[in-house]
C-alpha atoms as a PDB file:
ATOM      1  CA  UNK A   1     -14.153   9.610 -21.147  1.00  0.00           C
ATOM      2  CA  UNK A   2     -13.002   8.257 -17.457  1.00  0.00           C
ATOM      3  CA  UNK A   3     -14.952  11.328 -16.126  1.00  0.00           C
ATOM      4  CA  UNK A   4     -18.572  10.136 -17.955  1.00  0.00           C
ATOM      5  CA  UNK A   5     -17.765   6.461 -17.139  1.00  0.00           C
ATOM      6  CA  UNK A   6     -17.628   6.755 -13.544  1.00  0.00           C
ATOM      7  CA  UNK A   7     -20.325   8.720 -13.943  1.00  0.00           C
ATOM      8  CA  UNK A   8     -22.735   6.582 -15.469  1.00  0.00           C
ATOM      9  CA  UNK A   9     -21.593   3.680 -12.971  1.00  0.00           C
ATOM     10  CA  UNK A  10     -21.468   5.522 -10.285  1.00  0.00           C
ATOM     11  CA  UNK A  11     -18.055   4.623  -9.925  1.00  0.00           C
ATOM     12  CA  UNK A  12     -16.491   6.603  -5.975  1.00  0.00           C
ATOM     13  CA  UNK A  13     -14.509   6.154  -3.220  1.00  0.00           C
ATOM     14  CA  UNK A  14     -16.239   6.548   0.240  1.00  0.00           C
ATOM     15  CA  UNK A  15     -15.322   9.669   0.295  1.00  0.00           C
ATOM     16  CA  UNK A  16     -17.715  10.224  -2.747  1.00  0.00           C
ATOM     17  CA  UNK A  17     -15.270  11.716  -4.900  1.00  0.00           C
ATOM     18  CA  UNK A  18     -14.741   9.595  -8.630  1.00  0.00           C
ATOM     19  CA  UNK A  19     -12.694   7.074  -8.852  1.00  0.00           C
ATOM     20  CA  UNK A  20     -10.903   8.499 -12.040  1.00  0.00           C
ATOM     21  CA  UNK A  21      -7.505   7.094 -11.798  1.00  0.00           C
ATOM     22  CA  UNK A  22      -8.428   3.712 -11.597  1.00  0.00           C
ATOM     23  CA  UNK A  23     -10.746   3.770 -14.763  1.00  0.00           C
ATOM     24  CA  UNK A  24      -8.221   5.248 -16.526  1.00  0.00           C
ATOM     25  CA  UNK A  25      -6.236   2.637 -15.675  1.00  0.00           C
ATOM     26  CA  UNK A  26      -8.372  -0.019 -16.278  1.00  0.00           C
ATOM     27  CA  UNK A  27      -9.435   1.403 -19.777  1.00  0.00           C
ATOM     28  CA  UNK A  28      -5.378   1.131 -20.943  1.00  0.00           C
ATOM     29  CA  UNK A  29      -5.844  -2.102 -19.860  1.00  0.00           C
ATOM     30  CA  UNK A  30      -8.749  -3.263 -22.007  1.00  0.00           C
ATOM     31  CA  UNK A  31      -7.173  -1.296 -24.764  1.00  0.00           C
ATOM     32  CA  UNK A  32      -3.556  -3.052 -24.378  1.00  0.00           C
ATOM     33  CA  UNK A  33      -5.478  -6.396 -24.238  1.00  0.00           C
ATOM     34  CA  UNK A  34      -7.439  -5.204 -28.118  1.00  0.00           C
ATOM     35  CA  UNK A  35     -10.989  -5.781 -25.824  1.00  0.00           C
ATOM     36  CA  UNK A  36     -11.280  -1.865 -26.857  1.00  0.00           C
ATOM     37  CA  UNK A  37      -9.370   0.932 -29.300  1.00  0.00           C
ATOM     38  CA  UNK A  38      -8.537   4.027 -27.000  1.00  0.00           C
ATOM     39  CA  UNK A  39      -8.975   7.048 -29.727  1.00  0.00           C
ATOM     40  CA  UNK A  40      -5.153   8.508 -29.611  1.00  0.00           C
ATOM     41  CA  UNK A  41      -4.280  10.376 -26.691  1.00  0.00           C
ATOM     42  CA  UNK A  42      -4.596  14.512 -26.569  1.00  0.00           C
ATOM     43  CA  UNK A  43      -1.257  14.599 -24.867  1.00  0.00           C
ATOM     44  CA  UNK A  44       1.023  12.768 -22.993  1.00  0.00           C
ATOM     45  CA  UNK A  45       0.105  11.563 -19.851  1.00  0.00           C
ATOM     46  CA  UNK A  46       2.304   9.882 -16.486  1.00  0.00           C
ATOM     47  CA  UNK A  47       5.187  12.385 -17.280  1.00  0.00           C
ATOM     48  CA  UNK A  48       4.817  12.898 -13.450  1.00  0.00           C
ATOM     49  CA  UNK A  49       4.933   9.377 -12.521  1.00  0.00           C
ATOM     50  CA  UNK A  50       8.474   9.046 -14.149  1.00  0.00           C
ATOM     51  CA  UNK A  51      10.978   7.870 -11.518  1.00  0.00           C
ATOM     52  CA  UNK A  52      14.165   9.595 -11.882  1.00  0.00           C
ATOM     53  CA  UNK A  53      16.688   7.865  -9.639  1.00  0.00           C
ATOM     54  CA  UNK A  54      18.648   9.834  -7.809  1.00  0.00           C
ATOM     55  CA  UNK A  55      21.929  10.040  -5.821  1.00  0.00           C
ATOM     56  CA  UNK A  56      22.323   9.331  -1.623  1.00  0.00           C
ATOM     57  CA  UNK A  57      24.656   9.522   0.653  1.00  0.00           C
ATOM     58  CA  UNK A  58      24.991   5.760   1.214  1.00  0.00           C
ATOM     59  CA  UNK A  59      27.137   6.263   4.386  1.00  0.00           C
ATOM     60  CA  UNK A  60      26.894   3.101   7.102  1.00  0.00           C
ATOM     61  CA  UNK A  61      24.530   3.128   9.900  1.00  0.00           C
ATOM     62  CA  UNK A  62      25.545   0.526  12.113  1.00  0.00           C
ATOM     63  CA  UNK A  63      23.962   1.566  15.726  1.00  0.00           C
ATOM     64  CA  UNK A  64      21.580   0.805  18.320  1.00  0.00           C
ATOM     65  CA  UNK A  65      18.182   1.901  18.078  1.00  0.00           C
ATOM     66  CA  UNK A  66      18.576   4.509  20.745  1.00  0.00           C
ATOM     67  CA  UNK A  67      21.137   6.346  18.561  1.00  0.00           C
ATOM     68  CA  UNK A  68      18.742   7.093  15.875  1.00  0.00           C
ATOM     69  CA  UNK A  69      15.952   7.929  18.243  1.00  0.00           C
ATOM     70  CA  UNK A  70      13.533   9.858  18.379  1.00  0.00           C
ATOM     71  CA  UNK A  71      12.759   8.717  14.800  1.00  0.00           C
ATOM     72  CA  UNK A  72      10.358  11.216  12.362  1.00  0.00           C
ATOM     73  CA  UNK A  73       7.857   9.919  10.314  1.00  0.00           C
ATOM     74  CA  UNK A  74       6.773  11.874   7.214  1.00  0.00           C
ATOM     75  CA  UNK A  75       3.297  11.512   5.065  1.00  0.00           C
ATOM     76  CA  UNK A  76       4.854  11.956   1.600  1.00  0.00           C
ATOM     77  CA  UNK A  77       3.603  14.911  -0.187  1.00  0.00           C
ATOM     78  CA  UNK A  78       4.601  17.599  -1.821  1.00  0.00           C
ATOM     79  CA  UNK A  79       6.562  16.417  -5.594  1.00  0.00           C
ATOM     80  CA  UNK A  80      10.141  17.089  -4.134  1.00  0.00           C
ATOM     81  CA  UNK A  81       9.524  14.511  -1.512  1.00  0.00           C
ATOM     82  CA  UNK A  82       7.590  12.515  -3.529  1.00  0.00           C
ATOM     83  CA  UNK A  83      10.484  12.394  -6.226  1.00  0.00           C
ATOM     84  CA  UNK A  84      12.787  11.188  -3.852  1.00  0.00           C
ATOM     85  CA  UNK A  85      10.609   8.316  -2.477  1.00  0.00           C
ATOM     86  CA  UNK A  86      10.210   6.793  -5.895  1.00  0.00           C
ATOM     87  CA  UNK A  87      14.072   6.964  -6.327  1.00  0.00           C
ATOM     88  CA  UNK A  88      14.734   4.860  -3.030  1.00  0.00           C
ATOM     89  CA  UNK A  89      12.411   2.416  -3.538  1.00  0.00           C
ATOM     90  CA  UNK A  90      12.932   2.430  -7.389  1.00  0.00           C
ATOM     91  CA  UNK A  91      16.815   1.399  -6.394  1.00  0.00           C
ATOM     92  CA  UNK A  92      16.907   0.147  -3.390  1.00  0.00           C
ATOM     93  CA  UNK A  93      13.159  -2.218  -3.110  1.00  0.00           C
ATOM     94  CA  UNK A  94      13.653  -5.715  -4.269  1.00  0.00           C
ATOM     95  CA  UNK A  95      10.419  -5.364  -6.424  1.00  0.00           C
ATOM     96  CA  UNK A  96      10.667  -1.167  -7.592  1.00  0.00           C
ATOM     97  CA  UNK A  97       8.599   0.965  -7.539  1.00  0.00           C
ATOM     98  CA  UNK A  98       5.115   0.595  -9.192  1.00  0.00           C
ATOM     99  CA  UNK A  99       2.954   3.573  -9.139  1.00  0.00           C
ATOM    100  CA  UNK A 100      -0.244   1.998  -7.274  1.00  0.00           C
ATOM    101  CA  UNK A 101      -3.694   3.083  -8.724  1.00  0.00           C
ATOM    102  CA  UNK A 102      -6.037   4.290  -6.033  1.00  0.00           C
ATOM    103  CA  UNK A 103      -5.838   5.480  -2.695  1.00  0.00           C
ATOM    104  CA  UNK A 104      -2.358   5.274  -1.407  1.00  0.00           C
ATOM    105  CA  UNK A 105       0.024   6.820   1.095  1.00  0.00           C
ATOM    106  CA  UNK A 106       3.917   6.886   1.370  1.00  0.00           C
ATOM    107  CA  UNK A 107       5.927   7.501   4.654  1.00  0.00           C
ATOM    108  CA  UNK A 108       9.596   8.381   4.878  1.00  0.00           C
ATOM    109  CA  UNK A 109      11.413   7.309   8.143  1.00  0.00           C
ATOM    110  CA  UNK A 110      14.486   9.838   9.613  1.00  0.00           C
ATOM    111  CA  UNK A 111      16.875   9.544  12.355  1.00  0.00           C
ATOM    112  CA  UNK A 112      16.651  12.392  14.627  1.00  0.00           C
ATOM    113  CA  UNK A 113      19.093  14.028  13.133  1.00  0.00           C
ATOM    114  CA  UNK A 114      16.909  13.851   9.352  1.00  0.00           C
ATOM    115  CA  UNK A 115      18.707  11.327   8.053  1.00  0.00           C
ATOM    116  CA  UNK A 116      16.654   9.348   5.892  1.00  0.00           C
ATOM    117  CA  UNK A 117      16.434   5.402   6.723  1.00  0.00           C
ATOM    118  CA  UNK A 118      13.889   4.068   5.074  1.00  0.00           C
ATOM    119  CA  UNK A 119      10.143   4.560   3.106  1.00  0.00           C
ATOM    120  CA  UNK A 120       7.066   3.075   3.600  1.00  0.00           C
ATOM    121  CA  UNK A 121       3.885   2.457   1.099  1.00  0.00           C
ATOM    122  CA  UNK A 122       0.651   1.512   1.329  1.00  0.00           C
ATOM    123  CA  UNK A 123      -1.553   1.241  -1.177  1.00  0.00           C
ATOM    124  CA  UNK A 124      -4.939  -0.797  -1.958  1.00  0.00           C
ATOM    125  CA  UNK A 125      -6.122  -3.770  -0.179  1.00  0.00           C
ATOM    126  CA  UNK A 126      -6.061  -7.364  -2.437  1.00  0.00           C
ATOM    127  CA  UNK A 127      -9.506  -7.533  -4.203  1.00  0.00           C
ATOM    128  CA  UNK A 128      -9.340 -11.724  -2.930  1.00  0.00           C
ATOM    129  CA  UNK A 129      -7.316 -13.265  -0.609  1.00  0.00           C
ATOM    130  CA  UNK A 130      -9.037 -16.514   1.299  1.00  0.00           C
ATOM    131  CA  UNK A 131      -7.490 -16.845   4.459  1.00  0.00           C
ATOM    132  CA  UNK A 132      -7.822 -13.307   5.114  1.00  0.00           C
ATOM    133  CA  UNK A 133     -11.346 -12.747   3.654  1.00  0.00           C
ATOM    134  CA  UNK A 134     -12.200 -15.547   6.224  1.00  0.00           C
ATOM    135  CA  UNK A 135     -11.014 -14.340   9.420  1.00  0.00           C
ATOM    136  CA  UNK A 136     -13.248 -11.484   8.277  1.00  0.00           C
ATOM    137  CA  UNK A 137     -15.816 -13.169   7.703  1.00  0.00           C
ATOM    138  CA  UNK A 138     -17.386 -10.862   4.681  1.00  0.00           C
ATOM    139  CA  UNK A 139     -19.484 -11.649   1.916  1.00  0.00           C
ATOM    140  CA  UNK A 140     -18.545 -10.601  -1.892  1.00  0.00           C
ATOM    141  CA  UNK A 141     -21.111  -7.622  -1.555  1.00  0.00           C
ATOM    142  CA  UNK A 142     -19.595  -6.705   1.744  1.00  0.00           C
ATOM    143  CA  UNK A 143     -16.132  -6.721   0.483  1.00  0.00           C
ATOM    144  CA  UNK A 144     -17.081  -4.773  -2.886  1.00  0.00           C
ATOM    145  CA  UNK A 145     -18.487  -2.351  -0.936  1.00  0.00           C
ATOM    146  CA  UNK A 146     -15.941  -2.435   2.479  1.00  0.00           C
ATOM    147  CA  UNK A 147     -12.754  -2.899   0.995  1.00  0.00           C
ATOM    148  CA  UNK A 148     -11.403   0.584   0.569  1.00  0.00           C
ATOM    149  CA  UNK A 149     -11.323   0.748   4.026  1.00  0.00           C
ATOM    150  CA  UNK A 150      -8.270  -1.759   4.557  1.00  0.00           C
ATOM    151  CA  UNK A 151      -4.725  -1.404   3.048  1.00  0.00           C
ATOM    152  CA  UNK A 152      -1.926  -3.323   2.543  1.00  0.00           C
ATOM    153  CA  UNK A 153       1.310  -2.382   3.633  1.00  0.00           C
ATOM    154  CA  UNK A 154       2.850  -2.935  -0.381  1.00  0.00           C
ATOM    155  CA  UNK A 155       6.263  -1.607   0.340  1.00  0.00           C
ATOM    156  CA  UNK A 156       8.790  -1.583   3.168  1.00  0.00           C
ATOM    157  CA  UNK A 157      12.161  -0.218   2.682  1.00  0.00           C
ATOM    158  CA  UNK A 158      14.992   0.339   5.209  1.00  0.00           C
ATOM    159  CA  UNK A 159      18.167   1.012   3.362  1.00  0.00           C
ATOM    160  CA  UNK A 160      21.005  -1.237   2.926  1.00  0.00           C
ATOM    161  CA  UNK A 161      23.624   0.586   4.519  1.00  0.00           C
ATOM    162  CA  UNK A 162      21.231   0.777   7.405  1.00  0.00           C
ATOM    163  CA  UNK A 163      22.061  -1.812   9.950  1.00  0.00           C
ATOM    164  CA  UNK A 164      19.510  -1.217  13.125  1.00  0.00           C
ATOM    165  CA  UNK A 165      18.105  -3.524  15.316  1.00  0.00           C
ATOM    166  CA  UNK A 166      14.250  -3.582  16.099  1.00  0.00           C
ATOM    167  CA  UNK A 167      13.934  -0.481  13.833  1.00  0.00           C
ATOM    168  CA  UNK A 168      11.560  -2.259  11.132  1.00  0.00           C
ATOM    169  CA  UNK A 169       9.078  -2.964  14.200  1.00  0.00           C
ATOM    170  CA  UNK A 170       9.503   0.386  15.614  1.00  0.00           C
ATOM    171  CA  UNK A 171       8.609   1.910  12.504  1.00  0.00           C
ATOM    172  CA  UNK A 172       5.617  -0.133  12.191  1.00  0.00           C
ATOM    173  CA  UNK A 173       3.976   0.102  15.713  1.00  0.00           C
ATOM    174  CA  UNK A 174       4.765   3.719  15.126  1.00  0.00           C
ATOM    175  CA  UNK A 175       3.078   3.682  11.718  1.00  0.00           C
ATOM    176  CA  UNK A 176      -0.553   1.736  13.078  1.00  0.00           C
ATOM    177  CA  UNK A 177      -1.196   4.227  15.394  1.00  0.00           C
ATOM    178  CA  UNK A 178      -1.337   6.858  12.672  1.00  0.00           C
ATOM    179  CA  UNK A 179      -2.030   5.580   9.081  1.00  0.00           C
ATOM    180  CA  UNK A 180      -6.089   5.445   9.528  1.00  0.00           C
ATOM    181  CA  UNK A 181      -6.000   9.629  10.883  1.00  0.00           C
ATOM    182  CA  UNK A 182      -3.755  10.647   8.194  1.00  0.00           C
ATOM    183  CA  UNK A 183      -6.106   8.657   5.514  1.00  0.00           C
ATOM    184  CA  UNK A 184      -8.720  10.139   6.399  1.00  0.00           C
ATOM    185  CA  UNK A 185      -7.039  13.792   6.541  1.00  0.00           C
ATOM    186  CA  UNK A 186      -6.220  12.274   2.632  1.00  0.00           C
ATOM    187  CA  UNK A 187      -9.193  10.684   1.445  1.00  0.00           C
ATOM    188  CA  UNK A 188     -12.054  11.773   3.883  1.00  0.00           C
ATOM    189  CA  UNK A 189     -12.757   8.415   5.402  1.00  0.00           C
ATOM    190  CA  UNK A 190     -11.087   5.832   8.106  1.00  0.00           C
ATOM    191  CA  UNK A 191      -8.980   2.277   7.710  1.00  0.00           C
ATOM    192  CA  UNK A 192     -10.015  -0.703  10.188  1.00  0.00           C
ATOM    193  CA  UNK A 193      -7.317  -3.523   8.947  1.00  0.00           C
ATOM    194  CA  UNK A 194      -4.287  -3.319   7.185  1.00  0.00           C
ATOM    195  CA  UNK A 195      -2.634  -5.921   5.685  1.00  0.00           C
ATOM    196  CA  UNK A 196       0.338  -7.296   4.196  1.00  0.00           C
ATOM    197  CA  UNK A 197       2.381 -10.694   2.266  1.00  0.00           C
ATOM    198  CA  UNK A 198       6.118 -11.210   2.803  1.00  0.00           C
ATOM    199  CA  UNK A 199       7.592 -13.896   0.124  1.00  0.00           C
ATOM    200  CA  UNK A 200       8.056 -17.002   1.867  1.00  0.00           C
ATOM    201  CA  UNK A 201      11.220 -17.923   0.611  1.00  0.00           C
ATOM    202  CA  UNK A 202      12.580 -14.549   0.887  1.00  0.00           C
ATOM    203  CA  UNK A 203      11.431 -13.042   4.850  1.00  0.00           C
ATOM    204  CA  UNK A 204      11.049 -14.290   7.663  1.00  0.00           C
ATOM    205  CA  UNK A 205       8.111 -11.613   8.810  1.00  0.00           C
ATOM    206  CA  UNK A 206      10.104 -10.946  11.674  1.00  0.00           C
ATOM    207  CA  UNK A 207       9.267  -7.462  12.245  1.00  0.00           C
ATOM    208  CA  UNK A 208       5.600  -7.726  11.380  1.00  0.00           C
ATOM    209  CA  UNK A 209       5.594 -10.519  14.131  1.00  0.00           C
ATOM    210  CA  UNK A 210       7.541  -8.191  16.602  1.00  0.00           C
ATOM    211  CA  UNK A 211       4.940  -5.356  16.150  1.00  0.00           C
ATOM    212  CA  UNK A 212       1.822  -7.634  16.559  1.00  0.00           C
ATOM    213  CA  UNK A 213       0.877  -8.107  13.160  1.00  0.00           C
ATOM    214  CA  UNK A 214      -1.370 -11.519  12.961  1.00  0.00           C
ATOM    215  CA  UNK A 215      -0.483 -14.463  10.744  1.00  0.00           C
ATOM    216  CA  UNK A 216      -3.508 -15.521   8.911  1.00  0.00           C
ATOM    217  CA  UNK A 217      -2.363 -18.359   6.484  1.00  0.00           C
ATOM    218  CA  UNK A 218      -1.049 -18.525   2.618  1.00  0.00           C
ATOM    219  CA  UNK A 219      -1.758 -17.343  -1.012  1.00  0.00           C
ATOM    220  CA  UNK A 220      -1.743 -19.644  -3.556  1.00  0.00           C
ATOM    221  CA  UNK A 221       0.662 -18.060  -5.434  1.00  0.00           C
ATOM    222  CA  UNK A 222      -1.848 -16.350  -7.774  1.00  0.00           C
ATOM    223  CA  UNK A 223      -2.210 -13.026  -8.487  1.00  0.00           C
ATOM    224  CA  UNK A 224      -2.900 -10.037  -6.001  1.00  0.00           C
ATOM    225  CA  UNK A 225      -6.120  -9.307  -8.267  1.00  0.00           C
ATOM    226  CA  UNK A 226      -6.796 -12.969  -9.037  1.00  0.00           C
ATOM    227  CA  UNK A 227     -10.452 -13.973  -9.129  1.00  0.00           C
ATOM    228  CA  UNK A 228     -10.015 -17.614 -10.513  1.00  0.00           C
ATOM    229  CA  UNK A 229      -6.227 -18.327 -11.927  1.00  0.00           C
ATOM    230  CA  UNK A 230      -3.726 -16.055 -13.491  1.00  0.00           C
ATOM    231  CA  UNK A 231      -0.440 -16.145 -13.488  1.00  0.00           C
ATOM    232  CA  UNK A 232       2.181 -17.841 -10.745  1.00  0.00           C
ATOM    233  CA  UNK A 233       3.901 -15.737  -8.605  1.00  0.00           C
ATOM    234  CA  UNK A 234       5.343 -16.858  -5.306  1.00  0.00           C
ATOM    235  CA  UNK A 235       3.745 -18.038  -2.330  1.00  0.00           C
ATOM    236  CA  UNK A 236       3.435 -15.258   0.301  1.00  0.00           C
ATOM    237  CA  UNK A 237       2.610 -15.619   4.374  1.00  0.00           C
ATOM    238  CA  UNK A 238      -0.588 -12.892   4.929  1.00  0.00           C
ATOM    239  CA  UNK A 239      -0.442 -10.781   7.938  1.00  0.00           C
ATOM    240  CA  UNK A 240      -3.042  -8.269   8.982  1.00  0.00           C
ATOM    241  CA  UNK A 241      -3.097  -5.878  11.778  1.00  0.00           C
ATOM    242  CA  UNK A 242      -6.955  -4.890  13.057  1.00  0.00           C
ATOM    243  CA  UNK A 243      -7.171  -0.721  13.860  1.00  0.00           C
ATOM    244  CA  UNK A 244      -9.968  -0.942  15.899  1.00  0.00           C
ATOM    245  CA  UNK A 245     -12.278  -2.950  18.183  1.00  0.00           C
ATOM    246  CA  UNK A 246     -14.609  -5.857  16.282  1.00  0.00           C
ATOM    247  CA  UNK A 247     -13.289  -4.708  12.568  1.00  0.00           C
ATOM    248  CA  UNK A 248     -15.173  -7.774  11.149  1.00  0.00           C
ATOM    249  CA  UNK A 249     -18.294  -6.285  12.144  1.00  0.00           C
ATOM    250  CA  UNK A 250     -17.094  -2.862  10.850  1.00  0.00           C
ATOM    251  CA  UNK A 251     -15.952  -4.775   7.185  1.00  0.00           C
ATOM    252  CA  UNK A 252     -18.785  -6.885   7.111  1.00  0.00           C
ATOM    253  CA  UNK A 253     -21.698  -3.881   8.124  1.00  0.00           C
ATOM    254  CA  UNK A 254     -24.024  -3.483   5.110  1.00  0.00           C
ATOM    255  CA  UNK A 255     -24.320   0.377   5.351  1.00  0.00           C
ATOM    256  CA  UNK A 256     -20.912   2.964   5.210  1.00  0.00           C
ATOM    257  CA  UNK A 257     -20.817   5.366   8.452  1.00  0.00           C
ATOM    258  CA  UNK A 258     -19.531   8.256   6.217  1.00  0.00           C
END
């Protein structure tokens, strides 16, 4: 059923390839709201998507940042790794882990040694979000079409037994100069902004600060999704972080360059 629906709409990624996931997705979402009866499933389905948490050696790492240098930074792939990303940030992430629908990427972050100290995730951009879609300048069609290439940074994990200095900004001035070649090795296609929102009350947005990240203004405290309403959540500061020269112009061009 996904497979005719996209289809008939017409329904891809920029790299041309269906977006299946996310209408499957959104159809168990019109079903679990009665808007349409799903007929019962063949089999059972997200049996991979399961997170099993899993033990670690919670050991202290109180150090400088030079004792954990040079750091490694993995693209999460194969299921072992995979399994063991969803258990950090399952236990360890103030908000778990929820499986994002659509393109996404995970990192994990080791000392030198390969000792794991932290994970990563970015999944997809925020379908609204006014003081960013300003600064871009885009109009609805622009964004419809544009948005897949932006992210936002939906995860950032460095263990709690992990106690070092100017790592978080390390890791994400490492990460920018990366995430839009490994996308497109993964989806076929480039990123030109990435984005982010830290909980007011919570951070402080220190590290996005430290590694250049741009403050841009406020949500609302609506809904990541939210066209008009929805439910409150809290207020979050928005930071975004450009990839390449004159992005706007990149976001707001009326014709993909792949």
């Amino acid at each position: 059923m996904s497979h005719e629906i996209c289809e008939r709409w017409n329904w891809r990624g920029p790299n041309q390839q269906i977006k299946d996931i996310a209408c499957r997705e959104m159809l168990r979402d019109l079903d679990a709201k009665g808007e349409i009866t799903l007929p019962k499933a063949l089999r059972k389905s997200g049996s991979g998507n399961r997170v099993v948490n899993l033990s670690h050696d919670t050991s202290p790492i109180v150090c400088a940042i030079k004792k954990v240098m040079p750091i490694r930074i993995d693209v999460v792939t194969s299921r072992e790794n995979a399994a063991v990303f969803k258990s950090y940030i399952s236990q360890y992430h103030y908000l778990g882990y929820d499986r994002s629908v659509g393109e996404n990427i995970g990192y994990m972050v080791f000392s030198h040694d390969g000792t794991p100290l932290g994970c990563v995730m970015f999944g997809s951009a925020a379908w609204s979000c006014r003081p960013r879609d300003e600064v871009i300048g885009w109009t609805s069609s622009a964004r419809r079409r544009n948005l897949p290439y932006m992210t936002g940074n939906s995860r950032f994990l460095i263990f709690p037994w992990v106690r070092v200095p100017h790592l978080a900004s390390h890791i994400l001035s490492r990460i920018v100069r990366r995430i839009s070649t490994d996308w497109t090795a993964k989806y076929g296609h480039p990123l030109y902004l990435l984005e982010t929102y830290v909980e007011k009350d919570r951070f402080k947005g220190t590290c996005y600060k430290a590694a250049n990240w741009s403050y841009v203004g406020e949500t609302t405290g609506r809904g990541r999704n939210s066209v008009r309403g929805g439910a409150a959540i809290p207020v979050k500061d928005v930071y975004i972080y450009p990839l390449v020269p004159h992005f706007q112009e990149k976001l707001c061009g009326e014709k993909r360059e792949i």
